[in-house]
PDB file of N, CA and C in Angstrom:
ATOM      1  N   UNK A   1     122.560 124.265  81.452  1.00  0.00           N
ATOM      2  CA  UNK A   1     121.189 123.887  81.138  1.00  0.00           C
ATOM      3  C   UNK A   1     120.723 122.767  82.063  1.00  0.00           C
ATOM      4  N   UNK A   2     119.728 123.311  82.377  1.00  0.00           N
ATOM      5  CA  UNK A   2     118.815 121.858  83.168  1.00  0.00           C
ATOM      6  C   UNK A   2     117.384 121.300  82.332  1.00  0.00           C
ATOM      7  N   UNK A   3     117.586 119.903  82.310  1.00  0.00           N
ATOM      8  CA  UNK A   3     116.165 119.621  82.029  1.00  0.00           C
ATOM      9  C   UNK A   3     115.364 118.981  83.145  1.00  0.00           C
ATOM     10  N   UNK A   4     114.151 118.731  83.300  1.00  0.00           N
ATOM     11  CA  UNK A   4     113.097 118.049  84.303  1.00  0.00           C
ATOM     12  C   UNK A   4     112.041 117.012  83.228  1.00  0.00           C
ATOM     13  N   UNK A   5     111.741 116.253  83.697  1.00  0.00           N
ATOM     14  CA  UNK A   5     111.081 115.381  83.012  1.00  0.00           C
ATOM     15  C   UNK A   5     109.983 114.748  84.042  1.00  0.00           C
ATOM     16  N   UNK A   6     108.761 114.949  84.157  1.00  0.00           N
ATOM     17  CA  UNK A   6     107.591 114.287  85.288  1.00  0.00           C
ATOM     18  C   UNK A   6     106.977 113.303  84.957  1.00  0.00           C
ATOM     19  N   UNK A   7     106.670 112.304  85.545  1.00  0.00           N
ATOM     20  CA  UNK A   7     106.007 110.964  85.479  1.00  0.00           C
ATOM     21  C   UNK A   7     105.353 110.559  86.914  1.00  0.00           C
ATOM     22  N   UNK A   8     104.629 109.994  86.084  1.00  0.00           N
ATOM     23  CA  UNK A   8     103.499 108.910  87.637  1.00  0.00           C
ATOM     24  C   UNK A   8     102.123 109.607  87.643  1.00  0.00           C
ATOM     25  N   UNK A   9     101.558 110.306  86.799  1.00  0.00           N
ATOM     26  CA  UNK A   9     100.626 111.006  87.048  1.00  0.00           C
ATOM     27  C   UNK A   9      99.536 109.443  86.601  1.00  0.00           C
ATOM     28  N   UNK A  10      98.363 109.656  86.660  1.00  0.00           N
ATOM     29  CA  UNK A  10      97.506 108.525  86.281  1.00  0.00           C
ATOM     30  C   UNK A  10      96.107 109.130  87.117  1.00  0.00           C
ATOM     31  N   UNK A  11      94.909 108.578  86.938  1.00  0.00           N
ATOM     32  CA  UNK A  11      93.640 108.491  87.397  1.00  0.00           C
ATOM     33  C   UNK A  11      93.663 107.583  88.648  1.00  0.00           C
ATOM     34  N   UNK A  12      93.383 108.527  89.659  1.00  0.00           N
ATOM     35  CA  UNK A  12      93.009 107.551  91.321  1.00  0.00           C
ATOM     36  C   UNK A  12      91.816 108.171  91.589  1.00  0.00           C
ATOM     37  N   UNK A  13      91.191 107.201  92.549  1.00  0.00           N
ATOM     38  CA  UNK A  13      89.926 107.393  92.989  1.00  0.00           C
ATOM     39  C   UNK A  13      90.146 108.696  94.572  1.00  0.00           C
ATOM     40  N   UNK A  14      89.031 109.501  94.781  1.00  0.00           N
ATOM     41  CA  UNK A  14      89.122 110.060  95.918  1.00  0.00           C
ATOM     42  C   UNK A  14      89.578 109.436  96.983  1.00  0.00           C
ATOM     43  N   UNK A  15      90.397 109.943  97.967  1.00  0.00           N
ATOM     44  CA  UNK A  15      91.015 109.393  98.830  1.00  0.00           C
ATOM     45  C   UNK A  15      92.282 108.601  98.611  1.00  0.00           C
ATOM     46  N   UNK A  16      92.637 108.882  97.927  1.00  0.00           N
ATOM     47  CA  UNK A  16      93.914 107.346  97.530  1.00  0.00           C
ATOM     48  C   UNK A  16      95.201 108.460  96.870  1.00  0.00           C
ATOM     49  N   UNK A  17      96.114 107.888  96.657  1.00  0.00           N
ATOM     50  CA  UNK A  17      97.243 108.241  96.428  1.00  0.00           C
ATOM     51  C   UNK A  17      98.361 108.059  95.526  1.00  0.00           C
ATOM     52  N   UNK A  18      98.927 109.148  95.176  1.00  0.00           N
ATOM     53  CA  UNK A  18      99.905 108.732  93.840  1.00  0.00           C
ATOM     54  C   UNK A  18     101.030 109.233  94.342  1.00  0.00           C
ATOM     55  N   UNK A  19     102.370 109.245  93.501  1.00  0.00           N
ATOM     56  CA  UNK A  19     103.882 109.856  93.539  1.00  0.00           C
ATOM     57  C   UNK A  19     104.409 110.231  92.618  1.00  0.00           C
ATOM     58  N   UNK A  20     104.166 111.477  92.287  1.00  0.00           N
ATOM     59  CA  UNK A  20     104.904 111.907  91.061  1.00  0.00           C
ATOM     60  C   UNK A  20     106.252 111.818  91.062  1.00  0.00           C
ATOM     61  N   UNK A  21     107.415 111.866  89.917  1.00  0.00           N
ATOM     62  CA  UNK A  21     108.685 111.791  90.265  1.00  0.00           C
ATOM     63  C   UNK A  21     108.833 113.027  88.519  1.00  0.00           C
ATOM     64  N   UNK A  22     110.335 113.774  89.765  1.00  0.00           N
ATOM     65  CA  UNK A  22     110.759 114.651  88.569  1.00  0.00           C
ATOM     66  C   UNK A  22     112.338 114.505  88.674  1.00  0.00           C
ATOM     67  N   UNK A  23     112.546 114.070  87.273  1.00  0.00           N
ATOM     68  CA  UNK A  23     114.043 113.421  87.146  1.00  0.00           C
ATOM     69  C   UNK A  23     114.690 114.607  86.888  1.00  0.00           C
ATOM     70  N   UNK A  24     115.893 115.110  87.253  1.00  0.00           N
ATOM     71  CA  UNK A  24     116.422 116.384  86.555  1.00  0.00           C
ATOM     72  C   UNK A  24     117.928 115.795  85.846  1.00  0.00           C
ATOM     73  N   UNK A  25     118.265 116.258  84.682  1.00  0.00           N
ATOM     74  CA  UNK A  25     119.561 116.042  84.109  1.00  0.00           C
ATOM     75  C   UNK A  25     119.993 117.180  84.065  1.00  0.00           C
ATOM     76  N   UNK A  26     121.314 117.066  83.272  1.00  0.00           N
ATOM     77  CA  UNK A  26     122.469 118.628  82.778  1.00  0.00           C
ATOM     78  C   UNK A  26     123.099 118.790  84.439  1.00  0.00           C
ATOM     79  N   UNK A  27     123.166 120.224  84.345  1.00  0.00           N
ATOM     80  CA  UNK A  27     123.636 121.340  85.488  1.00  0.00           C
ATOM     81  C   UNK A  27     122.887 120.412  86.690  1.00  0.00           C
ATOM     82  N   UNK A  28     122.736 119.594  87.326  1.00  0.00           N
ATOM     83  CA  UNK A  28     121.715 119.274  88.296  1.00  0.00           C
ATOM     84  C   UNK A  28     122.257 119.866  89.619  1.00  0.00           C
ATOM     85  N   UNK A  29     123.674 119.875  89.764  1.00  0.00           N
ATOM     86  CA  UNK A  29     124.252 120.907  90.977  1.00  0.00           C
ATOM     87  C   UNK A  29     123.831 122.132  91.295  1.00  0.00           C
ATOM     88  N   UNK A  30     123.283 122.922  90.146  1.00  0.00           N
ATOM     89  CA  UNK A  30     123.430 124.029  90.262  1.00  0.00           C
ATOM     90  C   UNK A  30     121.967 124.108  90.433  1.00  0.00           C
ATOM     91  N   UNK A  31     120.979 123.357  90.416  1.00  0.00           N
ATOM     92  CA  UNK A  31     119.559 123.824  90.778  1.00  0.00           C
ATOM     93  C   UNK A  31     119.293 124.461  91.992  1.00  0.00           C
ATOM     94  N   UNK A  32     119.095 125.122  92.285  1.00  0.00           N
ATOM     95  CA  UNK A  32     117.880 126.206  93.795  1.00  0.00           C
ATOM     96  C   UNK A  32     117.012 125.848  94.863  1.00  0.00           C
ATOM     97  N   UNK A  33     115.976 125.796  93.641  1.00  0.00           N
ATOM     98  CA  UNK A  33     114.886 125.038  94.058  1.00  0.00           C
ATOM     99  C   UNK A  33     114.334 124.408  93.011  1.00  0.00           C
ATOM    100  N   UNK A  34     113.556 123.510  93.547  1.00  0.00           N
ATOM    101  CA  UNK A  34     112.644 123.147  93.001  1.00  0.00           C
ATOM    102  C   UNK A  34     111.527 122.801  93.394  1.00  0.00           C
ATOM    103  N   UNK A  35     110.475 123.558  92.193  1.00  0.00           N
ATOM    104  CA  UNK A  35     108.618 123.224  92.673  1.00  0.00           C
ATOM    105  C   UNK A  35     108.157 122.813  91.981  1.00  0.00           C
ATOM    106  N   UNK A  36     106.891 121.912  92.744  1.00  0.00           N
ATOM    107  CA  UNK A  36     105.937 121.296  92.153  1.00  0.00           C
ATOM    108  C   UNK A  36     104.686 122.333  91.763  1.00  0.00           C
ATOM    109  N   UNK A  37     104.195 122.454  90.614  1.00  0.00           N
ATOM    110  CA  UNK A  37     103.211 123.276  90.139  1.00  0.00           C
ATOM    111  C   UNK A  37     102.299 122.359  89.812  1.00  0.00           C
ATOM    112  N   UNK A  38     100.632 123.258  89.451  1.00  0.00           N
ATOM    113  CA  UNK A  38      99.923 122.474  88.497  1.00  0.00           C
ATOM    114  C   UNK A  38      98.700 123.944  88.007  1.00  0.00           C
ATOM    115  N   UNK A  39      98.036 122.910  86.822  1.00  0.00           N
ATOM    116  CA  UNK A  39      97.227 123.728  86.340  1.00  0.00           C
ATOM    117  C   UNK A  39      96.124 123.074  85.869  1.00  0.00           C
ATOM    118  N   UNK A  40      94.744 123.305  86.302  1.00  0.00           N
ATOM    119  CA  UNK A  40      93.455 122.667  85.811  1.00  0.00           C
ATOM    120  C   UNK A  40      93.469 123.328  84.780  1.00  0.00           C
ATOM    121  N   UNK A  41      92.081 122.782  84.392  1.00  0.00           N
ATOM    122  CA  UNK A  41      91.692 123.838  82.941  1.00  0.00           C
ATOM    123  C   UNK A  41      90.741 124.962  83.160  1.00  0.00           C
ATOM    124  N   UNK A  42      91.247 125.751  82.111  1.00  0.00           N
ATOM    125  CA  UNK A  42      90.970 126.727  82.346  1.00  0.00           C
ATOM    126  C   UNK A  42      91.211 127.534  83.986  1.00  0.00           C
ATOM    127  N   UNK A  43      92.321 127.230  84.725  1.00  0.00           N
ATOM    128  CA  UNK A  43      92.567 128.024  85.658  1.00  0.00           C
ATOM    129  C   UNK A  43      94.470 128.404  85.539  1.00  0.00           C
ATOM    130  N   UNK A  44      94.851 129.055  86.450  1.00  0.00           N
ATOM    131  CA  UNK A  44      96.007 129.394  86.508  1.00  0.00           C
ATOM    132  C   UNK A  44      97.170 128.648  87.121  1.00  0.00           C
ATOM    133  N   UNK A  45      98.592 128.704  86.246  1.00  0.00           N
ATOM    134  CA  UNK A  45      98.580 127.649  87.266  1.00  0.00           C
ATOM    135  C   UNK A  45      99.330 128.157  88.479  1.00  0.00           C
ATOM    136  N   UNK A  46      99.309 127.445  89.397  1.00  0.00           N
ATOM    137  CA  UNK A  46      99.848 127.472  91.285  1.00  0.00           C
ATOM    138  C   UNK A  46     101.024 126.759  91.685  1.00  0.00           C
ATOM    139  N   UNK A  47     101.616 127.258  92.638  1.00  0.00           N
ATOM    140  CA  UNK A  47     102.649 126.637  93.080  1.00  0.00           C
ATOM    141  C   UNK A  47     101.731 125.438  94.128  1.00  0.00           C
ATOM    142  N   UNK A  48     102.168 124.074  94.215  1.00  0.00           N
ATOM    143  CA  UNK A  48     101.510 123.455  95.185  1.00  0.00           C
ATOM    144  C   UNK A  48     102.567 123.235  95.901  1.00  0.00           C
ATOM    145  N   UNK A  49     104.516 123.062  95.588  1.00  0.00           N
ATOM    146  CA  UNK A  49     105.340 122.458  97.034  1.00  0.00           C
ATOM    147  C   UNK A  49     106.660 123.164  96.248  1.00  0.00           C
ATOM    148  N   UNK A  50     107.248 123.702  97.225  1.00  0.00           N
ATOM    149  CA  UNK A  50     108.424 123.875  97.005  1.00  0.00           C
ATOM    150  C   UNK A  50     109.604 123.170  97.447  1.00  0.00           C
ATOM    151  N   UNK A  51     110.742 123.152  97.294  1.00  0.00           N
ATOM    152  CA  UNK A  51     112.389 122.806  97.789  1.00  0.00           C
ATOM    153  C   UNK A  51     113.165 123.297  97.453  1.00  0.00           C
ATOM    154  N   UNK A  52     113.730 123.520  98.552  1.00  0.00           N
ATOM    155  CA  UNK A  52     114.975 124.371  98.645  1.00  0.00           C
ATOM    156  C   UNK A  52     116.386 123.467  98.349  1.00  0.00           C
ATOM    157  N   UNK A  53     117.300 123.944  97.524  1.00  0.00           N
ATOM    158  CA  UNK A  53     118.959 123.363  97.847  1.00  0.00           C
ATOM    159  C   UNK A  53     119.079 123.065  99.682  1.00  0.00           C
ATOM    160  N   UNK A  54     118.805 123.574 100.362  1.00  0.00           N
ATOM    161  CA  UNK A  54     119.119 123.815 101.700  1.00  0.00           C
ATOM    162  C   UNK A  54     118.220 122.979 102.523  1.00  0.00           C
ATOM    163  N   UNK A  55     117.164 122.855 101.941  1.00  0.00           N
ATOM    164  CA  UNK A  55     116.599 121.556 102.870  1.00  0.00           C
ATOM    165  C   UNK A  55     115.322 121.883 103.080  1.00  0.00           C
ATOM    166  N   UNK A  56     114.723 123.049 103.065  1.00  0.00           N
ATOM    167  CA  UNK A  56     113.053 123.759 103.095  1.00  0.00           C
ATOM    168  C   UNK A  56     112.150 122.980 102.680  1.00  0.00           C
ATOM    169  N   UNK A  57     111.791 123.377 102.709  1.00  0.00           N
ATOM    170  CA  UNK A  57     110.054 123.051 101.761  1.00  0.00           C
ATOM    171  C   UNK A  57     108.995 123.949 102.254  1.00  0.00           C
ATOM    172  N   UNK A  58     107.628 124.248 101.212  1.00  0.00           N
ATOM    173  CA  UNK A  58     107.215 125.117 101.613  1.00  0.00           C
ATOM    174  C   UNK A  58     105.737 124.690 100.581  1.00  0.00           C
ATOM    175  N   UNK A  59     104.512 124.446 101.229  1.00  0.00           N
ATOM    176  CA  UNK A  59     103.449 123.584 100.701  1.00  0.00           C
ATOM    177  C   UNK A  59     102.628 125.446 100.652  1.00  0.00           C
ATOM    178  N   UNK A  60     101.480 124.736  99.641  1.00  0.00           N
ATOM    179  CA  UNK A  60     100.641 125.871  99.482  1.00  0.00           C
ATOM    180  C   UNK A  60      99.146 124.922 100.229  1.00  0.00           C
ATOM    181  N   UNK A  61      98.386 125.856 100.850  1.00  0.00           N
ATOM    182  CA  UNK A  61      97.472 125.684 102.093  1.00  0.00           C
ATOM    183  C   UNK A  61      96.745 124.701 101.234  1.00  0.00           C
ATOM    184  N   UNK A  62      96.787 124.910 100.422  1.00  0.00           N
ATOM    185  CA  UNK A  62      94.940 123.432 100.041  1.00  0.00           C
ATOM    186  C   UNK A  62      96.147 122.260 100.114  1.00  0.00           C
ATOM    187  N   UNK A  63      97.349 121.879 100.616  1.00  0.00           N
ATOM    188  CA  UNK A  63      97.452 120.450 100.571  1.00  0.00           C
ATOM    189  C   UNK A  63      98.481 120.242 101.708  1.00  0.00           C
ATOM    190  N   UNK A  64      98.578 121.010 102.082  1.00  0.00           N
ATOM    191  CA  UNK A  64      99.728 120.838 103.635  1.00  0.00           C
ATOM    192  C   UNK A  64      99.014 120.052 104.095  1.00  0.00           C
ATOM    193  N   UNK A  65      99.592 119.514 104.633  1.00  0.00           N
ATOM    194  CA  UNK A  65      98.840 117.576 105.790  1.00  0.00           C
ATOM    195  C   UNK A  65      98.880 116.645 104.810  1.00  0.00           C
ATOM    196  N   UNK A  66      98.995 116.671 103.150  1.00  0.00           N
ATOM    197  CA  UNK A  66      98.114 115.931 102.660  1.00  0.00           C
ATOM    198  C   UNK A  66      99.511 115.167 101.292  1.00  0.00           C
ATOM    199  N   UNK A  67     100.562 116.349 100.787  1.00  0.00           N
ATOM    200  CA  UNK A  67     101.442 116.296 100.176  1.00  0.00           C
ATOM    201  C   UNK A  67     102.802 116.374 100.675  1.00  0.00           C
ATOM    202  N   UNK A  68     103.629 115.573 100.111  1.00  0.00           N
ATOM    203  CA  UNK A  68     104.776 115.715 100.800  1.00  0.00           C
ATOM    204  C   UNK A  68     106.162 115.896  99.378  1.00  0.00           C
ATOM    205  N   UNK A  69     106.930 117.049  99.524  1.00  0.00           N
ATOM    206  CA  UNK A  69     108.096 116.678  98.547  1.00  0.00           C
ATOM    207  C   UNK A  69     109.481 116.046  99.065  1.00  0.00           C
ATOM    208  N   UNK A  70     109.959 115.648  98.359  1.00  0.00           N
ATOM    209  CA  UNK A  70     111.374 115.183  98.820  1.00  0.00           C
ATOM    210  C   UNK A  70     112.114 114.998  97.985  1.00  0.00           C
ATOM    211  N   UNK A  71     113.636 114.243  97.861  1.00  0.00           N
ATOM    212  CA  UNK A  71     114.541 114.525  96.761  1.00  0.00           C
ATOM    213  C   UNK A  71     115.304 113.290  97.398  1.00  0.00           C
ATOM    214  N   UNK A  72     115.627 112.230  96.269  1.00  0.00           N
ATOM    215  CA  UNK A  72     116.705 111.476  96.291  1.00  0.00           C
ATOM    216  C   UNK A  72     117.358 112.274  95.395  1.00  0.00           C
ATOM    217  N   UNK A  73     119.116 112.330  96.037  1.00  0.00           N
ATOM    218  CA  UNK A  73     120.227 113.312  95.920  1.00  0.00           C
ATOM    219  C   UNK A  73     120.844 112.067  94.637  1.00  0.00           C
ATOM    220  N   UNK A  74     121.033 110.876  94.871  1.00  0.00           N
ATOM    221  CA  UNK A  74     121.875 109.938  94.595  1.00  0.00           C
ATOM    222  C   UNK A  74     121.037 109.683  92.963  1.00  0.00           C
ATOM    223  N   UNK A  75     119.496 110.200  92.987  1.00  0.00           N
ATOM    224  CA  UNK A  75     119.164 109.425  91.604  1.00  0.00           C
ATOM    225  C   UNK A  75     118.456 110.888  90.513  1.00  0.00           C
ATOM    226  N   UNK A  76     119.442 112.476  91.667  1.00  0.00           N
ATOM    227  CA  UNK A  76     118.861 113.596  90.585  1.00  0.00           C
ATOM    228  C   UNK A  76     116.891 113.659  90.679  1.00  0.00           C
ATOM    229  N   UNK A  77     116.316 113.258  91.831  1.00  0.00           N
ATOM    230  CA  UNK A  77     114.976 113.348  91.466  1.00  0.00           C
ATOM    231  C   UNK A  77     114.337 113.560  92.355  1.00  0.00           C
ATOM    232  N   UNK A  78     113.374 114.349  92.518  1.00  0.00           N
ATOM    233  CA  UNK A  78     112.340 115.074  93.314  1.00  0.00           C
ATOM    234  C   UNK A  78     111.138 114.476  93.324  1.00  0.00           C
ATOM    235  N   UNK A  79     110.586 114.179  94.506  1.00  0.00           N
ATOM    236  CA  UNK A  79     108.989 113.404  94.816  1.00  0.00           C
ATOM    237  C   UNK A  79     108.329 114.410  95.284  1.00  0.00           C
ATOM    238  N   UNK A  80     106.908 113.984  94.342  1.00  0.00           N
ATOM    239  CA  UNK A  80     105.918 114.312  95.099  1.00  0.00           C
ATOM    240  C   UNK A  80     105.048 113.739  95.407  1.00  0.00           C
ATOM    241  N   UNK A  81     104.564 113.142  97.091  1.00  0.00           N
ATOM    242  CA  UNK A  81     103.601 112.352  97.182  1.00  0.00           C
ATOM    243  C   UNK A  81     102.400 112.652  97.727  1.00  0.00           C
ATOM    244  N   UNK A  82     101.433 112.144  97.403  1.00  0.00           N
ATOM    245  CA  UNK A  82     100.307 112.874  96.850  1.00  0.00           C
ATOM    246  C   UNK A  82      99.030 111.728  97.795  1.00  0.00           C
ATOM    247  N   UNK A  83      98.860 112.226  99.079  1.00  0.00           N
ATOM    248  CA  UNK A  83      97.619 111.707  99.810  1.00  0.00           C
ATOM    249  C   UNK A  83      96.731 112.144  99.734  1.00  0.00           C
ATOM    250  N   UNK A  84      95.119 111.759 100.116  1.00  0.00           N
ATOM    251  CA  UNK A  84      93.935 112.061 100.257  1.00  0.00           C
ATOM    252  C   UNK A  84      93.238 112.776  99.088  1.00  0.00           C
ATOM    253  N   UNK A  85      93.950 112.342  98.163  1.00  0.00           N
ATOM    254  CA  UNK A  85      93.631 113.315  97.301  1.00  0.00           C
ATOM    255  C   UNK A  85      92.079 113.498  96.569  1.00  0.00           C
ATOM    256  N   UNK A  86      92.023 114.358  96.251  1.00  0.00           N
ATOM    257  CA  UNK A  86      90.639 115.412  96.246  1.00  0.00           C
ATOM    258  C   UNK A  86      89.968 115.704  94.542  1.00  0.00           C
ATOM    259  N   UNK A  87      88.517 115.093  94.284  1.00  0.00           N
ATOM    260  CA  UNK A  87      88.349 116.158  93.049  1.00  0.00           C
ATOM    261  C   UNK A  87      89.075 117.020  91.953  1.00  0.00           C
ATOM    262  N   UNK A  88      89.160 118.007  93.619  1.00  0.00           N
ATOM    263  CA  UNK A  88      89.932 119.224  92.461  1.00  0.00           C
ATOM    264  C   UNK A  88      91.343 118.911  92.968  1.00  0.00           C
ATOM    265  N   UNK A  89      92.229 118.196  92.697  1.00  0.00           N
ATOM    266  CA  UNK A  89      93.808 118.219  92.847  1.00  0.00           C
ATOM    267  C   UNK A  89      93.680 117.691  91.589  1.00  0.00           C
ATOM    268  N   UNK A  90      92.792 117.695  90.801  1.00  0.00           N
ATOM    269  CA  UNK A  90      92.730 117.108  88.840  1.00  0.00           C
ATOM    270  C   UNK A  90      93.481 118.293  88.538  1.00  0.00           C
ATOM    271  N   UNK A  91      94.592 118.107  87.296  1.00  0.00           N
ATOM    272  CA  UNK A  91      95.140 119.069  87.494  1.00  0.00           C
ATOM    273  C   UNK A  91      96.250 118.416  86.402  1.00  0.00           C
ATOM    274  N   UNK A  92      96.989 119.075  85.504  1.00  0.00           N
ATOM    275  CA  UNK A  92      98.348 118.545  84.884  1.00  0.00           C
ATOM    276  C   UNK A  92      99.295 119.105  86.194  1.00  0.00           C
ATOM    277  N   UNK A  93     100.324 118.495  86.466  1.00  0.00           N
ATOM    278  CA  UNK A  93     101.326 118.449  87.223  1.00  0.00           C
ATOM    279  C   UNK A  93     102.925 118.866  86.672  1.00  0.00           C
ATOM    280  N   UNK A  94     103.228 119.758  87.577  1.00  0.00           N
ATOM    281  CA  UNK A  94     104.775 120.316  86.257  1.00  0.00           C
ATOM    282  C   UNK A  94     106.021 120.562  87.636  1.00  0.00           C
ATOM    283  N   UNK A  95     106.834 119.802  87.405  1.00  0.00           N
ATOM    284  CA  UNK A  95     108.013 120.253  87.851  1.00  0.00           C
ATOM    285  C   UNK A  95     108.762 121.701  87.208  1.00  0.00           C
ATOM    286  N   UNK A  96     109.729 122.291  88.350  1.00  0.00           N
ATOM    287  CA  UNK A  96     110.053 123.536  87.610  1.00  0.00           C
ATOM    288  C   UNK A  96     111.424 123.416  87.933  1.00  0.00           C
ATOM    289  N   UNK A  97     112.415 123.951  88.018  1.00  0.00           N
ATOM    290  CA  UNK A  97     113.885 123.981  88.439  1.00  0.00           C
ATOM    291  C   UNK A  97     114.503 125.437  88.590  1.00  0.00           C
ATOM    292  N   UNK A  98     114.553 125.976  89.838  1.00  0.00           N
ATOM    293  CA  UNK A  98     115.404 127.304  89.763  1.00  0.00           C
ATOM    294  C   UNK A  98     116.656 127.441  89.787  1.00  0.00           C
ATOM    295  N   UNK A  99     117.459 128.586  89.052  1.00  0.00           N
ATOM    296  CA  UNK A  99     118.746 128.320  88.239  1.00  0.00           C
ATOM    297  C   UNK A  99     118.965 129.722  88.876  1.00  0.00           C
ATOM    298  N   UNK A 100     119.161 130.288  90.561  1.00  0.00           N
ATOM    299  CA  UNK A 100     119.256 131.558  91.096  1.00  0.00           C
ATOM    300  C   UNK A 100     120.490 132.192  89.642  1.00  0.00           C
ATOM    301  N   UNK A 101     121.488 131.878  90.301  1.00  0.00           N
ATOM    302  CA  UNK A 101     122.922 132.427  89.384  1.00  0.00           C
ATOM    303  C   UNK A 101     122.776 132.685  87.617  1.00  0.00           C
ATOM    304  N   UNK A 102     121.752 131.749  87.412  1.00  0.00           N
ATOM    305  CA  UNK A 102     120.997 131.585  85.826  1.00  0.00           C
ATOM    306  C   UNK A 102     120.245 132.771  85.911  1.00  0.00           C
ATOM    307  N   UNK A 103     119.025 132.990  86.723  1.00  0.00           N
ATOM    308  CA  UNK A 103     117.816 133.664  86.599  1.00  0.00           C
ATOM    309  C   UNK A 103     117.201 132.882  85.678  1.00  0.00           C
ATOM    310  N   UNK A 104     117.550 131.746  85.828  1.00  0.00           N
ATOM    311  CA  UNK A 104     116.586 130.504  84.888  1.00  0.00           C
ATOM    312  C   UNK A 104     115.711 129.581  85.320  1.00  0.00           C
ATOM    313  N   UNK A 105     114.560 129.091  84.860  1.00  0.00           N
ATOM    314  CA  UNK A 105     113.890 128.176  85.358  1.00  0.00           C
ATOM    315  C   UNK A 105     113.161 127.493  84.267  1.00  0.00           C
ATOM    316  N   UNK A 106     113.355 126.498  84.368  1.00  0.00           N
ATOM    317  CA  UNK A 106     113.197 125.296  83.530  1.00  0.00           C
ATOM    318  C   UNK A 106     112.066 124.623  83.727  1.00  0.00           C
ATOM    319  N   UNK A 107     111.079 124.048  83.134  1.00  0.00           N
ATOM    320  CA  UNK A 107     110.137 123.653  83.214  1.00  0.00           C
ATOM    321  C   UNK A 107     109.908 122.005  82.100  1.00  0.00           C
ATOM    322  N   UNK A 108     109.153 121.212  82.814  1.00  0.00           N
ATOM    323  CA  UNK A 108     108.849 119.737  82.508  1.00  0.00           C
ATOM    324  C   UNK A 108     107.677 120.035  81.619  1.00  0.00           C
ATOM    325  N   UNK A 109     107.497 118.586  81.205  1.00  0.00           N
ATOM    326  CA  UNK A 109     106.226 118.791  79.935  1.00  0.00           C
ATOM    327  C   UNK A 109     104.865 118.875  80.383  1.00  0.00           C
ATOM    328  N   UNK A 110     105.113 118.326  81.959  1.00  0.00           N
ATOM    329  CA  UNK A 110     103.418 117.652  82.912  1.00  0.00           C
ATOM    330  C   UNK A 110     103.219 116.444  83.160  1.00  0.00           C
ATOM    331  N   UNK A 111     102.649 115.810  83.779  1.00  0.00           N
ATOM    332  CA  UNK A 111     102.220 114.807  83.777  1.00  0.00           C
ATOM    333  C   UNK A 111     100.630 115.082  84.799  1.00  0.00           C
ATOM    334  N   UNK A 112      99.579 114.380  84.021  1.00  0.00           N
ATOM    335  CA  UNK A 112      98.388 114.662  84.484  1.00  0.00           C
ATOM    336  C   UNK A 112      98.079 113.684  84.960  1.00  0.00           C
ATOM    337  N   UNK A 113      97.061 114.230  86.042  1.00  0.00           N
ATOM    338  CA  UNK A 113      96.374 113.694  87.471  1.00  0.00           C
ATOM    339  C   UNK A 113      95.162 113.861  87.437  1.00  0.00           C
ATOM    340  N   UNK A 114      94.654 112.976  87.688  1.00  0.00           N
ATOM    341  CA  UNK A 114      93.201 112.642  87.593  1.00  0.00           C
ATOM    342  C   UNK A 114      92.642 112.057  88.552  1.00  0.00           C
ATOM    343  N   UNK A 115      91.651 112.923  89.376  1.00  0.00           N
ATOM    344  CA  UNK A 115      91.027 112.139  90.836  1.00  0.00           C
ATOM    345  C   UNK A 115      89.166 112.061  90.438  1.00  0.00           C
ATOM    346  N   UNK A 116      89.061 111.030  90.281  1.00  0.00           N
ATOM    347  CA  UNK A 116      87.236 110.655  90.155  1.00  0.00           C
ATOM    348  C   UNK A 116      87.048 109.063  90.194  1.00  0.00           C
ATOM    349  N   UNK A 117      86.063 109.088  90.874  1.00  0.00           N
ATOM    350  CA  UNK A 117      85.219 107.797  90.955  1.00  0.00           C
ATOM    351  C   UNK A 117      84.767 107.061  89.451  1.00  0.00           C
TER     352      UNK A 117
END
């Protein structure tokens, strides 16, 4: 079993910047990947960044230039940092965890993001 847990979400003004962090416990060896998702309201939600065990990453087009993920190995936790950010990047924010050998994927509670003046 893996769990994920997300924090740092908060209200920033356009242009400015936050860092989400997703802590993972349990199995943490055995995770895949892991992505950063989100979901406004009333829309679906999207992959916005992926990571690979292997070192990848793989951004979805509305934020390449703008988001970056990464992973301290030593503290189990995955960043996401979050520039220029936009209006619509309002959004709850969800870490996910892929469990290939599982066919499992685990999912965080959210943490919401809020971009307005």
């Amino acid at each position: 079993q893996v769990q994920v847990l997300e924090s740092g979400g908060g209200l920033v003004q356009p242009g400015g910047s936050l860092r989400l962090s997703c802590a993972a416990s349990g199995t943490v060896f055995a995770i895949d990947n892991m992505g950063w998702y989100r979901q406004a309201p009333a829309k679906a939600r999207e992959l916005v960044a992926k990571a690979t065990s292997g070192g990848s990453t793989h951004y979805a087009d509305f934020v390449k230039g703008r988001f970056t993920i990464s992973r301290d190995s030593a503290k189990n936790t995955w960043y996401l940092q979050m520039n220029s950010l936009k209006p619509e990047d309002t959004a709850v924010y969800y870490c996910h965890a892929e469990v290939d050998q599982w066919r499992a994927g685990y999912w965080g509670q959210g943490t919401q993001v809020t971009v307005s003046s």
